[in-house]
PDB file of N, CA and C in Angstrom:
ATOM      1  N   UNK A   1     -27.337 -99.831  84.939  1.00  0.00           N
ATOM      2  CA  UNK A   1     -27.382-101.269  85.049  1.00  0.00           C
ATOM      3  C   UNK A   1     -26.478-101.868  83.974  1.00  0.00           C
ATOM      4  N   UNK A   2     -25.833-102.830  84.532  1.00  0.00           N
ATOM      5  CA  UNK A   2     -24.647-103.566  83.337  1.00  0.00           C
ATOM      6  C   UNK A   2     -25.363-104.673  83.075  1.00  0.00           C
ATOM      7  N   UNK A   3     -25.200-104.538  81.524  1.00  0.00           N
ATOM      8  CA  UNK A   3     -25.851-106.169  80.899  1.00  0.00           C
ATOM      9  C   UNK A   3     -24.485-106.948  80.417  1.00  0.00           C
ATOM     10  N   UNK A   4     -24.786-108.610  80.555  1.00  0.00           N
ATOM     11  CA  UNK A   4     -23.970-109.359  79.916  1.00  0.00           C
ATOM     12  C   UNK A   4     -22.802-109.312  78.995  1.00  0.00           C
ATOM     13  N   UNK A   5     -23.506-107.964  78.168  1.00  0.00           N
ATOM     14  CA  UNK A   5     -22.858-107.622  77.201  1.00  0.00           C
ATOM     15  C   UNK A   5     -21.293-106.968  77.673  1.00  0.00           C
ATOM     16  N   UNK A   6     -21.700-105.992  78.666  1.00  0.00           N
ATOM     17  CA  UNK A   6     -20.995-105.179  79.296  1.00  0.00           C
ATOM     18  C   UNK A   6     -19.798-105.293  80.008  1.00  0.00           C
ATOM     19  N   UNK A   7     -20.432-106.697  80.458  1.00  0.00           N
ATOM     20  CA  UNK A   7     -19.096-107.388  81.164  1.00  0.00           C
ATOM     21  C   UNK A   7     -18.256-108.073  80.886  1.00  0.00           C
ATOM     22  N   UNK A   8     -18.942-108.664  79.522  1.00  0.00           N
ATOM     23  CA  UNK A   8     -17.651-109.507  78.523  1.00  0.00           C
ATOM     24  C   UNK A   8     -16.891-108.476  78.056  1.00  0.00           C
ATOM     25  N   UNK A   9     -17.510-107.326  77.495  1.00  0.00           N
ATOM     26  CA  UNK A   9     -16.489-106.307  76.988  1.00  0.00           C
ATOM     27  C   UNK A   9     -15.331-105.884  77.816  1.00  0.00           C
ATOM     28  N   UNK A  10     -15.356-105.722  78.679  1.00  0.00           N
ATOM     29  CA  UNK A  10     -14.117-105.106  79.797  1.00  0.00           C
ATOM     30  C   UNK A  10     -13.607-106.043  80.179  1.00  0.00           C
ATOM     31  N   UNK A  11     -13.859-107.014  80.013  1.00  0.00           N
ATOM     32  CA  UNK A  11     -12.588-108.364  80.334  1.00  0.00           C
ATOM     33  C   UNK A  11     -11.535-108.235  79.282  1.00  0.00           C
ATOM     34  N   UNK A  12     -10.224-108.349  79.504  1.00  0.00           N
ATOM     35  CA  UNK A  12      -8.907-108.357  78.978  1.00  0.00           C
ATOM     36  C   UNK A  12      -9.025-109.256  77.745  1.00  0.00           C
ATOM     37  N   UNK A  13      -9.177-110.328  77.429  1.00  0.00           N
ATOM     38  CA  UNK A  13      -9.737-111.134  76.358  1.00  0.00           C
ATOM     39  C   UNK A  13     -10.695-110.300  75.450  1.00  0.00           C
ATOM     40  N   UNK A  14     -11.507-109.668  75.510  1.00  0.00           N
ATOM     41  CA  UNK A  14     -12.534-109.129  74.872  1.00  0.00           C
ATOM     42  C   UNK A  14     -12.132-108.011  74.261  1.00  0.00           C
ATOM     43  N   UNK A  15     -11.115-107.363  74.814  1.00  0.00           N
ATOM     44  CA  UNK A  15     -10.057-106.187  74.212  1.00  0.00           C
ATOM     45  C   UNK A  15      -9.112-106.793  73.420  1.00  0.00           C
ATOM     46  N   UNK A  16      -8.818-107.669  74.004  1.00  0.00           N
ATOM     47  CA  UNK A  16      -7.940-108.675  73.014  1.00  0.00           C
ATOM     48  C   UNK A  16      -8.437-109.057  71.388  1.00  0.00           C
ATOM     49  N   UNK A  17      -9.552-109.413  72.109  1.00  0.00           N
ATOM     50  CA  UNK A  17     -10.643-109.652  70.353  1.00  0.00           C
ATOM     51  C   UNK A  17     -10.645-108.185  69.873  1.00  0.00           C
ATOM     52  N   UNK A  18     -11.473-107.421  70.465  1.00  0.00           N
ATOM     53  CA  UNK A  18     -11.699-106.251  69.583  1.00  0.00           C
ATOM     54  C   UNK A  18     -10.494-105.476  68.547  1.00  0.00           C
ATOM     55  N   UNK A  19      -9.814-105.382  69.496  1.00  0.00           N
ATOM     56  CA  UNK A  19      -7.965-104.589  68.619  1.00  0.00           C
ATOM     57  C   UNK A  19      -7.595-105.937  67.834  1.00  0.00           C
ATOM     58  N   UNK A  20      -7.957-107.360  68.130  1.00  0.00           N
ATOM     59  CA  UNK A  20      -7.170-107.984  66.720  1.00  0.00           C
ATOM     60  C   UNK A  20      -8.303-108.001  65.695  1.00  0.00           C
ATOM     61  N   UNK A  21      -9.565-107.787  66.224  1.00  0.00           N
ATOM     62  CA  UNK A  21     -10.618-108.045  64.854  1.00  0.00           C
ATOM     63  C   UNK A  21     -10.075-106.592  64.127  1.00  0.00           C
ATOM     64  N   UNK A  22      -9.862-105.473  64.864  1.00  0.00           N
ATOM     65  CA  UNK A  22      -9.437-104.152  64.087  1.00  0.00           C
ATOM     66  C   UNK A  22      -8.401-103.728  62.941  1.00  0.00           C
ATOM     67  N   UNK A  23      -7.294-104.875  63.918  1.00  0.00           N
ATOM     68  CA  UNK A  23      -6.238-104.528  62.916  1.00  0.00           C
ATOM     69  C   UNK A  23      -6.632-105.712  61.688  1.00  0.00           C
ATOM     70  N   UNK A  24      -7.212-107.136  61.884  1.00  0.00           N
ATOM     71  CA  UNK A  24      -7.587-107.633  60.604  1.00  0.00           C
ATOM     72  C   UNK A  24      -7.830-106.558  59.611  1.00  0.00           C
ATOM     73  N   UNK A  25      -8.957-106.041  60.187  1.00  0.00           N
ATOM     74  CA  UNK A  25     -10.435-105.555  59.198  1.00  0.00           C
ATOM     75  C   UNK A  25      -9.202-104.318  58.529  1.00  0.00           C
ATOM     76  N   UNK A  26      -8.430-103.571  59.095  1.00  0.00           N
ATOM     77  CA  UNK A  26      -7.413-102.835  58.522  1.00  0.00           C
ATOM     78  C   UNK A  26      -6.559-103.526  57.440  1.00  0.00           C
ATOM     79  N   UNK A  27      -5.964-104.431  57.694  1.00  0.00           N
ATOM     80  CA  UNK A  27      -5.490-105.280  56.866  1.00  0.00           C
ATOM     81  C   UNK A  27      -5.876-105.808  55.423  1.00  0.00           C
ATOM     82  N   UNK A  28      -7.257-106.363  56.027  1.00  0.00           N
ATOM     83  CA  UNK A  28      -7.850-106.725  54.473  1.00  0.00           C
ATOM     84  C   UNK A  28      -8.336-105.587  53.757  1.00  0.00           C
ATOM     85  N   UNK A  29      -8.454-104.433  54.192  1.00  0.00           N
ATOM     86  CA  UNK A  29      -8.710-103.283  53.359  1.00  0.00           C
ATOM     87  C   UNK A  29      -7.459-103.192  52.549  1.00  0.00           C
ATOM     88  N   UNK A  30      -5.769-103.059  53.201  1.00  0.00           N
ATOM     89  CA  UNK A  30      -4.806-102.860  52.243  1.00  0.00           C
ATOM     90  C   UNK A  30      -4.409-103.887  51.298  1.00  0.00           C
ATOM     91  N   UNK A  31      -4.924-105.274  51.709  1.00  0.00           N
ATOM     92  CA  UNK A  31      -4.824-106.405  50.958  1.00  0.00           C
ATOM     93  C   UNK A  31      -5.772-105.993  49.457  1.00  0.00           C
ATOM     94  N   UNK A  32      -7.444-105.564  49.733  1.00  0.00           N
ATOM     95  CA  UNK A  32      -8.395-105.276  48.737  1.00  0.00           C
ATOM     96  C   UNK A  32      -7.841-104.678  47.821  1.00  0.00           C
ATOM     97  N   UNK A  33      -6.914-103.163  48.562  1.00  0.00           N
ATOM     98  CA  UNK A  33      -6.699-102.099  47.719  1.00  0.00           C
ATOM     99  C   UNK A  33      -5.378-102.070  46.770  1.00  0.00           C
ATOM    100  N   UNK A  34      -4.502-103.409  47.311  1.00  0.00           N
ATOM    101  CA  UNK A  34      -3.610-103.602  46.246  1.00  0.00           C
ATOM    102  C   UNK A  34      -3.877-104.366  45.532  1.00  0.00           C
ATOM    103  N   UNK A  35      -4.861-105.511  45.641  1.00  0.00           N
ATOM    104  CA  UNK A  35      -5.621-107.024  44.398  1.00  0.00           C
ATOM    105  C   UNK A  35      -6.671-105.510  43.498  1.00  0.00           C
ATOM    106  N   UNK A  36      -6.858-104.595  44.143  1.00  0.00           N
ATOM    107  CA  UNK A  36      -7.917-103.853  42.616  1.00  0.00           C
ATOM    108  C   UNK A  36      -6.618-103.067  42.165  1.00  0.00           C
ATOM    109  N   UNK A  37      -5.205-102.680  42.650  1.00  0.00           N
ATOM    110  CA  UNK A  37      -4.670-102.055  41.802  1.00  0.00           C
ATOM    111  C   UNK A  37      -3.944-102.770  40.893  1.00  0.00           C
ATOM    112  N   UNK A  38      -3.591-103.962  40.841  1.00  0.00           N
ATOM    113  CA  UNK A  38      -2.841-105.655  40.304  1.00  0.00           C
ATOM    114  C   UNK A  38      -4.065-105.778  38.949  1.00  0.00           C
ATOM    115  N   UNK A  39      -5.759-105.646  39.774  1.00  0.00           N
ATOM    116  CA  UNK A  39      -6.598-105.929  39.033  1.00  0.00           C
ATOM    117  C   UNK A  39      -6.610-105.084  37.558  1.00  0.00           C
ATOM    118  N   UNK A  40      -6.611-103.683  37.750  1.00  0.00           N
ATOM    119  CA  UNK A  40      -6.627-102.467  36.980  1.00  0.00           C
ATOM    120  C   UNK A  40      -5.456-102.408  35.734  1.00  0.00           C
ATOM    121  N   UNK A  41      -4.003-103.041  36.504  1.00  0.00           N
ATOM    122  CA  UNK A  41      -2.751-103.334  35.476  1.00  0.00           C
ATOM    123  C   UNK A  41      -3.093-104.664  34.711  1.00  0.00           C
ATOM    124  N   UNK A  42      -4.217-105.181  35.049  1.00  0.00           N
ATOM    125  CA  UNK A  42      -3.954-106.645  34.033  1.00  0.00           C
ATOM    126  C   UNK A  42      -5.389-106.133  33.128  1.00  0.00           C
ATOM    127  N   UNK A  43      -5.867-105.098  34.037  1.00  0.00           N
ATOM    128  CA  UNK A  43      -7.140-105.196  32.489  1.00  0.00           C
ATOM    129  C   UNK A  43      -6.505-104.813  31.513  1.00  0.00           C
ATOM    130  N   UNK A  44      -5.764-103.411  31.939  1.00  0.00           N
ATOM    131  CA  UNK A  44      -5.079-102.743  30.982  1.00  0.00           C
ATOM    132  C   UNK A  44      -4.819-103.150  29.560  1.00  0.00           C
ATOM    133  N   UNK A  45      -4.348-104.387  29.814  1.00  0.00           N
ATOM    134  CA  UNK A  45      -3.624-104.779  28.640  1.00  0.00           C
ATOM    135  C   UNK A  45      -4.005-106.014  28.226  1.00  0.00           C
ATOM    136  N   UNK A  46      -4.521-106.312  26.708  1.00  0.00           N
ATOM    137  CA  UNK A  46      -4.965-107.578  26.589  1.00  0.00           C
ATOM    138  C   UNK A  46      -3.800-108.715  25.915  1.00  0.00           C
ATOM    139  N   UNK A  47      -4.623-109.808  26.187  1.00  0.00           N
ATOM    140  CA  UNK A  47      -3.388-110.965  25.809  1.00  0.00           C
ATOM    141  C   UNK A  47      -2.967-111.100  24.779  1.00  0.00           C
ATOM    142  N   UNK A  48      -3.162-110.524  23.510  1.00  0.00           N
ATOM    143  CA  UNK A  48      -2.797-110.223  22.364  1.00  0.00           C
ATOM    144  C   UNK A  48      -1.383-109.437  22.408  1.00  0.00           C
ATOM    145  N   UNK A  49      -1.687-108.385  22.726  1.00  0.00           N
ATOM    146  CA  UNK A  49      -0.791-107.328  22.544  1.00  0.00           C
ATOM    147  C   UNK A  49       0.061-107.043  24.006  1.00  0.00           C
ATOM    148  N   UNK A  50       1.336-107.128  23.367  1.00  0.00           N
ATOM    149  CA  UNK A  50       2.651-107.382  24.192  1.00  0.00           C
ATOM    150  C   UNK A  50       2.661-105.944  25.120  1.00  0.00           C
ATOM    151  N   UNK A  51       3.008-105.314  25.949  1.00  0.00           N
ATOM    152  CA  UNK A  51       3.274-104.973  26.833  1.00  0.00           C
ATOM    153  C   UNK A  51       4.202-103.410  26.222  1.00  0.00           C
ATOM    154  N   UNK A  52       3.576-102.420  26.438  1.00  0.00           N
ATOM    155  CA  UNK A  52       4.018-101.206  25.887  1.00  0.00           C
ATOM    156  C   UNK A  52       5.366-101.456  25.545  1.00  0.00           C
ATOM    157  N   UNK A  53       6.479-101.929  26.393  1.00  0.00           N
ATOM    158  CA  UNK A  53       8.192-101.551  26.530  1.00  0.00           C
ATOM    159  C   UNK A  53       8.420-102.760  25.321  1.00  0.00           C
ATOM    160  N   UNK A  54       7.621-103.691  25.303  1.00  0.00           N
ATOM    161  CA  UNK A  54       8.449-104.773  24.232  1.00  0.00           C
ATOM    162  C   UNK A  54       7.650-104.691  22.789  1.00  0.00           C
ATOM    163  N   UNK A  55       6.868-103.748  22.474  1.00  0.00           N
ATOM    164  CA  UNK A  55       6.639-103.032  21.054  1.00  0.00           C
ATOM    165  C   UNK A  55       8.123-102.586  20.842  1.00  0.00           C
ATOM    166  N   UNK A  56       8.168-102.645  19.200  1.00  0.00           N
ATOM    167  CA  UNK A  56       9.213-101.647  18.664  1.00  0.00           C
ATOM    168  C   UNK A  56       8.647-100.525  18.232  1.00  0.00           C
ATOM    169  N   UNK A  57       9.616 -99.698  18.177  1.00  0.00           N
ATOM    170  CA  UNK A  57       9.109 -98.544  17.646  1.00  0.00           C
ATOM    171  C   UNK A  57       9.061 -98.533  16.253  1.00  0.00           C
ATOM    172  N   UNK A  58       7.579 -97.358  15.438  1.00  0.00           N
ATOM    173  CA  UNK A  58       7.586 -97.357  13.824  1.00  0.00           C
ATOM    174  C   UNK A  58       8.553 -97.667  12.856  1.00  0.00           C
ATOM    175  N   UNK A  59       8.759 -98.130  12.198  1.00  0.00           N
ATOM    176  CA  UNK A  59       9.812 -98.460  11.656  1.00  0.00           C
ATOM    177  C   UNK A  59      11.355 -99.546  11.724  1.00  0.00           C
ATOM    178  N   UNK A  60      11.064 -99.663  13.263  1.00  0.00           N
ATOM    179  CA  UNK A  60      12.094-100.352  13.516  1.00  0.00           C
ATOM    180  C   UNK A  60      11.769-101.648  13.572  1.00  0.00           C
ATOM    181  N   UNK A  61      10.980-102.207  13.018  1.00  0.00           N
ATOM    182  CA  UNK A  61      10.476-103.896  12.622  1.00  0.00           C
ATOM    183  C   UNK A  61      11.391-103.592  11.307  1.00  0.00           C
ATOM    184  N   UNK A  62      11.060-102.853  10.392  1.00  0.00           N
ATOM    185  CA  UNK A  62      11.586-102.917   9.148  1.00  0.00           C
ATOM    186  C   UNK A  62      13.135-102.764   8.675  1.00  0.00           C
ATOM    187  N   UNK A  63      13.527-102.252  10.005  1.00  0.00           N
ATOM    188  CA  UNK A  63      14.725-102.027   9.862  1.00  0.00           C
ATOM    189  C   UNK A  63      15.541-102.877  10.010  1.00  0.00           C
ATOM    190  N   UNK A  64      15.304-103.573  11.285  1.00  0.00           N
ATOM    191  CA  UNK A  64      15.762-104.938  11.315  1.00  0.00           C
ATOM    192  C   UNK A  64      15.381-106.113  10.509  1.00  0.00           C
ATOM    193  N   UNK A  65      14.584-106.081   9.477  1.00  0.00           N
ATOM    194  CA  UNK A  65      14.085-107.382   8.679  1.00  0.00           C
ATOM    195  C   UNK A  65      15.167-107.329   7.761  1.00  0.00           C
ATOM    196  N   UNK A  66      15.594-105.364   7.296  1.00  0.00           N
ATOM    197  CA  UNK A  66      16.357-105.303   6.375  1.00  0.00           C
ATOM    198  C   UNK A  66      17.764-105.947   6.703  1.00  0.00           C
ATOM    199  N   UNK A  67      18.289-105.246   7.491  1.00  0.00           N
ATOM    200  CA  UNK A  67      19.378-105.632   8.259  1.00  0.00           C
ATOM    201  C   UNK A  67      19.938-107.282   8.243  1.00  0.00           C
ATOM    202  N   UNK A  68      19.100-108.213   8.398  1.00  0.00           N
ATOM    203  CA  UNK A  68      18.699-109.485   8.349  1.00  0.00           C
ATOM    204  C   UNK A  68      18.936-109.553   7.007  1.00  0.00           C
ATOM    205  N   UNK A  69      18.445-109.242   6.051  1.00  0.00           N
ATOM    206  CA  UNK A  69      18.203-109.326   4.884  1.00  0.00           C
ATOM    207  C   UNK A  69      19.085-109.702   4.224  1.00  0.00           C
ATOM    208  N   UNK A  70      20.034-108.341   4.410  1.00  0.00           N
ATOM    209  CA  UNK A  70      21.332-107.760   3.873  1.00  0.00           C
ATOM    210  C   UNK A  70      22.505-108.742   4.412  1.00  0.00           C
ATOM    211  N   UNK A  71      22.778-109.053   5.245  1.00  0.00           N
ATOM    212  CA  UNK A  71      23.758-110.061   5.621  1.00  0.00           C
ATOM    213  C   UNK A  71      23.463-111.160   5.627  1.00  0.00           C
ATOM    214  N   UNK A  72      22.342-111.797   5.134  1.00  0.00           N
ATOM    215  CA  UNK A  72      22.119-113.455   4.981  1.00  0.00           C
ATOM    216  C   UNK A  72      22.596-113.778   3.756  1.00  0.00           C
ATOM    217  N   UNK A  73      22.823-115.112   3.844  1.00  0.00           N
ATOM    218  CA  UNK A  73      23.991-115.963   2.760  1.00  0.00           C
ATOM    219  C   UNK A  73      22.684-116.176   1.513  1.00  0.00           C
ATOM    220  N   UNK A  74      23.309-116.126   0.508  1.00  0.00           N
ATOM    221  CA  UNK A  74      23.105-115.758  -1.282  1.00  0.00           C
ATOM    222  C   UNK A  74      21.535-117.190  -0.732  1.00  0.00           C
ATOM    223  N   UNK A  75      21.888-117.983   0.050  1.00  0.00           N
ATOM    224  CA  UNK A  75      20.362-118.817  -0.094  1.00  0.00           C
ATOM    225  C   UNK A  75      19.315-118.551   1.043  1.00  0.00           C
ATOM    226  N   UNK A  76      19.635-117.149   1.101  1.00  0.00           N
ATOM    227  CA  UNK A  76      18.367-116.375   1.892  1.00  0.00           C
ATOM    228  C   UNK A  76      18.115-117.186   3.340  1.00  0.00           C
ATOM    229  N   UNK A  77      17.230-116.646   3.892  1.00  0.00           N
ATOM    230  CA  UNK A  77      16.931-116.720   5.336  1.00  0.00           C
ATOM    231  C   UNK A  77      15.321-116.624   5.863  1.00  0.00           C
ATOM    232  N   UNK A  78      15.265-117.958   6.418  1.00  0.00           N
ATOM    233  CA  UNK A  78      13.983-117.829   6.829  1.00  0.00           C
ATOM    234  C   UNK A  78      13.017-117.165   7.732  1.00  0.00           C
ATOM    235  N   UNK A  79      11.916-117.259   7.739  1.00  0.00           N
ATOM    236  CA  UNK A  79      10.857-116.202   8.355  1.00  0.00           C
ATOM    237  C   UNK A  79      11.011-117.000  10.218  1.00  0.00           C
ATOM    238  N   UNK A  80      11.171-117.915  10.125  1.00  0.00           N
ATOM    239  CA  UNK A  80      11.725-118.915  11.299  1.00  0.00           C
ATOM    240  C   UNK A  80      12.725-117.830  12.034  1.00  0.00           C
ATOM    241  N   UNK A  81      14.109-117.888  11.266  1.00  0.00           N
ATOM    242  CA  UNK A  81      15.282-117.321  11.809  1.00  0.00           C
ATOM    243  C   UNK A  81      15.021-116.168  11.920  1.00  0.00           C
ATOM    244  N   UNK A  82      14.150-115.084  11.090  1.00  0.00           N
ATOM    245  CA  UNK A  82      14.062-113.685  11.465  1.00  0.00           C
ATOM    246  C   UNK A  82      13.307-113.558  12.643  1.00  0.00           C
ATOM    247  N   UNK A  83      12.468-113.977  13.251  1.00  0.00           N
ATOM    248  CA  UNK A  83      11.454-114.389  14.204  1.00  0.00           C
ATOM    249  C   UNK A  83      12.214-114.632  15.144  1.00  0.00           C
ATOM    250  N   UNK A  84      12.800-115.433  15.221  1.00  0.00           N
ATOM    251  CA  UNK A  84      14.116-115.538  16.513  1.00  0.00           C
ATOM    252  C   UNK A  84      15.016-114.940  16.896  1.00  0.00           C
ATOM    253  N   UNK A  85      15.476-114.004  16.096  1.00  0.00           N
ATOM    254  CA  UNK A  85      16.294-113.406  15.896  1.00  0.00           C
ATOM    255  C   UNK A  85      15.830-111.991  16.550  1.00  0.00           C
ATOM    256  N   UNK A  86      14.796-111.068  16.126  1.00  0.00           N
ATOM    257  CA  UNK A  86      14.371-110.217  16.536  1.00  0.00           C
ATOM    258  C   UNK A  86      13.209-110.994  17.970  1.00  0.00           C
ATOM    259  N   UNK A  87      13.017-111.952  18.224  1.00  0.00           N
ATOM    260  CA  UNK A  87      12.201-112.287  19.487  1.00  0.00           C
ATOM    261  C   UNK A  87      10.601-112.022  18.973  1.00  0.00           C
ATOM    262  N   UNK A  88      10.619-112.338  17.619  1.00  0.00           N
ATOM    263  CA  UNK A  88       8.788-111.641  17.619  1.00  0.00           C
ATOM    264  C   UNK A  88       8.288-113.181  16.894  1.00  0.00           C
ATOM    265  N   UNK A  89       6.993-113.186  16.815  1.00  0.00           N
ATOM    266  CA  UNK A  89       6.038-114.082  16.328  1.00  0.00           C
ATOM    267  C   UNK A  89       6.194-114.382  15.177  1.00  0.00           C
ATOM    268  N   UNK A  90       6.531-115.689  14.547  1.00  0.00           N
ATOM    269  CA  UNK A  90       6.687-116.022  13.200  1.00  0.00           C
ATOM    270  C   UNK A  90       5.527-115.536  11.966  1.00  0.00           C
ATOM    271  N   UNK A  91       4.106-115.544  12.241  1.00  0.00           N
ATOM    272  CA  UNK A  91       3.224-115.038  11.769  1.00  0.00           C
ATOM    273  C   UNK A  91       3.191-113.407  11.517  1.00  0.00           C
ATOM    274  N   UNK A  92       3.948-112.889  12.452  1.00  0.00           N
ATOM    275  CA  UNK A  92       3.784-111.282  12.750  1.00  0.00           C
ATOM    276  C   UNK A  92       5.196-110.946  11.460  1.00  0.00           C
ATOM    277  N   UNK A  93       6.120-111.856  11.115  1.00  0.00           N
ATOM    278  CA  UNK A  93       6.822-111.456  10.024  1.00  0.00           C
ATOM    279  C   UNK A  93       6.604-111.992   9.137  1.00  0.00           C
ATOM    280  N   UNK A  94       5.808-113.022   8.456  1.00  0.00           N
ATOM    281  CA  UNK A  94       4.813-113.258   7.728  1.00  0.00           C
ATOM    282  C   UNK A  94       4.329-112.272   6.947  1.00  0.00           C
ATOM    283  N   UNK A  95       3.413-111.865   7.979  1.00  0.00           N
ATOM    284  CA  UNK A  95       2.776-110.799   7.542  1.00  0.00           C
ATOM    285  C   UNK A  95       2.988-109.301   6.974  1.00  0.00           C
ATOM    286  N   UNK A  96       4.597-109.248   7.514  1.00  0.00           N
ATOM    287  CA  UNK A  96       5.112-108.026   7.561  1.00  0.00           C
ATOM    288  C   UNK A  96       5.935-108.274   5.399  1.00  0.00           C
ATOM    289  N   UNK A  97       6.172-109.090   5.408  1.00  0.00           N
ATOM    290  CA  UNK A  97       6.525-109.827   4.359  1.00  0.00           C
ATOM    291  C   UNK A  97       5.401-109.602   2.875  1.00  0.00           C
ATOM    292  N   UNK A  98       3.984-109.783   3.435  1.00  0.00           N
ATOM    293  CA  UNK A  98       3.003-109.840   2.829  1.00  0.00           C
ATOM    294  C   UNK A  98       2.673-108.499   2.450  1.00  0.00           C
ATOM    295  N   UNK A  99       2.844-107.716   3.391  1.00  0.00           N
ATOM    296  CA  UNK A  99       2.165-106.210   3.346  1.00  0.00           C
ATOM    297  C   UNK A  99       3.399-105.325   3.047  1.00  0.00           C
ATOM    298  N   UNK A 100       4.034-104.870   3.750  1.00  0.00           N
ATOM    299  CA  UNK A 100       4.849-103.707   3.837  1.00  0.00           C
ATOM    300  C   UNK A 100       6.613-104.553   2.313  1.00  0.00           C
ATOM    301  N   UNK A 101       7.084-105.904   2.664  1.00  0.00           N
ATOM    302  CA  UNK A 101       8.076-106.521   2.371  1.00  0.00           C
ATOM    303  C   UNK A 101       7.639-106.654   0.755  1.00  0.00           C
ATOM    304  N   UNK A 102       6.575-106.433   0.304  1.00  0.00           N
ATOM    305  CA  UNK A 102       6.113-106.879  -1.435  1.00  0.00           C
ATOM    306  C   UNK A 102       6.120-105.109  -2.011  1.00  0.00           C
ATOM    307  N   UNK A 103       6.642-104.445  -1.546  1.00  0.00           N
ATOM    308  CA  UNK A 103       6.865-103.120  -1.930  1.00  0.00           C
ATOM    309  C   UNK A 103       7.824-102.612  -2.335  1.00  0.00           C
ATOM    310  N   UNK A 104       8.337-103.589  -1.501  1.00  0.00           N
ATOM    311  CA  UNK A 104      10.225-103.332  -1.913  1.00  0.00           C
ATOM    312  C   UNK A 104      10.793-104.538  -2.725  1.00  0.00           C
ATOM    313  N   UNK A 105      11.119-104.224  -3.905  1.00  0.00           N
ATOM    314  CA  UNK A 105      11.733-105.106  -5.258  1.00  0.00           C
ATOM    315  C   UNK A 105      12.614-105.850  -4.613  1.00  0.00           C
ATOM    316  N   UNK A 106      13.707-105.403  -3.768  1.00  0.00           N
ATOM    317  CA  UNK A 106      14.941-105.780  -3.302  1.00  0.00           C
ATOM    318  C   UNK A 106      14.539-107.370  -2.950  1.00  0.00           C
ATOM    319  N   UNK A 107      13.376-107.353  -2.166  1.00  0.00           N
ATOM    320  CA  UNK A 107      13.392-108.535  -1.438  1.00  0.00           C
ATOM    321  C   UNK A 107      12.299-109.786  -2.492  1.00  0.00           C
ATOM    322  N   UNK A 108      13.141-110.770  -2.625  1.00  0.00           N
ATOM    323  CA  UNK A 108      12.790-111.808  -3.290  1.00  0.00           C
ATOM    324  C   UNK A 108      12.528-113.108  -2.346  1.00  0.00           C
ATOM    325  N   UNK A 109      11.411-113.857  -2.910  1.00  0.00           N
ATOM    326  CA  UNK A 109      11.209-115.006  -2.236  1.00  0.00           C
ATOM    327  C   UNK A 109      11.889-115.924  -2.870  1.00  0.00           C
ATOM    328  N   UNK A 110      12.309-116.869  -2.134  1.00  0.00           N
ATOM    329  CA  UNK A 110      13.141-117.960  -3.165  1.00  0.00           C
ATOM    330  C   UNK A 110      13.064-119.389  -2.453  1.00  0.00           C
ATOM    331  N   UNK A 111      11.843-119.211  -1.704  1.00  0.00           N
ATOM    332  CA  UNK A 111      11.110-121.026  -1.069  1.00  0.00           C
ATOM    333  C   UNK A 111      10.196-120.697   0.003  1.00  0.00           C
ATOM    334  N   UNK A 112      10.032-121.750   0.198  1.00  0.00           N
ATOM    335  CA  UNK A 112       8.439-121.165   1.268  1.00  0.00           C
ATOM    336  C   UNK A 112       8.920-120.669   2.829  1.00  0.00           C
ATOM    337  N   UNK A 113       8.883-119.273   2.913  1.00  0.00           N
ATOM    338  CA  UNK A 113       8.873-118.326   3.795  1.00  0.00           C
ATOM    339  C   UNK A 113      10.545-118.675   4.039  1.00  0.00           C
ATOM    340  N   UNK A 114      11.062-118.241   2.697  1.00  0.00           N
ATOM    341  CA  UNK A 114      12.393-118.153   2.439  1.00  0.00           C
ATOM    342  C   UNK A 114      12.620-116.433   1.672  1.00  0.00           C
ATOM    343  N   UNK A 115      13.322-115.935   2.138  1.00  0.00           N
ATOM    344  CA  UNK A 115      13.689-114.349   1.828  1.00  0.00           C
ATOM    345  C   UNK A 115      15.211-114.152   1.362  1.00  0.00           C
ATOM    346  N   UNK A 116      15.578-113.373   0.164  1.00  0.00           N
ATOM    347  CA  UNK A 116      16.688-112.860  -0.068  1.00  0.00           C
ATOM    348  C   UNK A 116      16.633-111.134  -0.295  1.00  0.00           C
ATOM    349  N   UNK A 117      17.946-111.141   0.145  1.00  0.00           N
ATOM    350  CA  UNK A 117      17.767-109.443  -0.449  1.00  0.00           C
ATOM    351  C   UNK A 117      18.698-109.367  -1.881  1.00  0.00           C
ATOM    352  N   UNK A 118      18.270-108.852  -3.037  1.00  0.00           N
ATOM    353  CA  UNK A 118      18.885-108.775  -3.831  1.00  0.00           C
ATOM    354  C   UNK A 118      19.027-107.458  -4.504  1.00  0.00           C
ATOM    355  N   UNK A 119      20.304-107.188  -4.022  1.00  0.00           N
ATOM    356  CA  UNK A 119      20.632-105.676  -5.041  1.00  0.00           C
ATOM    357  C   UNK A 119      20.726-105.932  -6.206  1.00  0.00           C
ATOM    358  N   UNK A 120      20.467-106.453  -7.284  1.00  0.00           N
ATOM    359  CA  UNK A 120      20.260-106.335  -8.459  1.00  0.00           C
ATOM    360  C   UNK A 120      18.960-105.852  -9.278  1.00  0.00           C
ATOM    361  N   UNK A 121      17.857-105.971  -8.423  1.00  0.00           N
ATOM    362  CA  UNK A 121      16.425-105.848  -8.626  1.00  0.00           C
ATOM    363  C   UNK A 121      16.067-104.391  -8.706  1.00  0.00           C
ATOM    364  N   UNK A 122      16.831-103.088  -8.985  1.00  0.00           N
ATOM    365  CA  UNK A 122      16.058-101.928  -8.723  1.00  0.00           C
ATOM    366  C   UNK A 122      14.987-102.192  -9.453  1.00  0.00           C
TER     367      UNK A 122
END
């Protein structure tokens, strides 16, 4: 015995629905499975900290501060211009100034977040 059901199904329309509800429901699965892999790359990494490729490598902050250092005019160069210069955070050479930059004699302050390098200082 055929019920109601039975007979909407085998109508051409009703196949029509079924294969497009299918390929949706296919669809939003590959839609899901690329928003959790998008999801997974943004946990990764928090908003603080820049993005593996635009870290420098050990040492090479310092190398370039020196570098900077060494060719700025006798009335030194600011923590501003080094910051721009290398593309990093004015605070982040600040700091680099504070910690690692007060170790080395060479480098003298000579105004506020004003830097010289002076070879005379061994």
């Amino acid at each position: 015995m055929t019920t109601p059901c039975d007979i909407e199904m085998q109508s051409p329309s009703a196949n029509l629905v079924v294969s497009r509800l299918a390929a949706l429901s296919a669809e939003r699965y590959e839609v899901e499975a690329r928003l959790e892999k998008i999801a997974r790359a943004l946990r990764s990494f928090s908003p603080k900290t820049p993005p593996p490729e635009a870290r420098l490598p050990r040492g090479d902050l310092k190398k370039a501060i020196l570098r900077i250092l060494k060719r700025a005019p006798a009335s030194g160069v600011s923590v501003k211009a080094i910051a721009t210069a290398l593309k990093r955070d004015p605070a982040a050479i600040h700091v680099w100034f504070y910690t690692t930059g007060r170790n080395l004699p060479q480098i003298q302050k000579v105004g506020r977040g004003v830097y010289v390098w002076s070879e005379s200082s061994n």
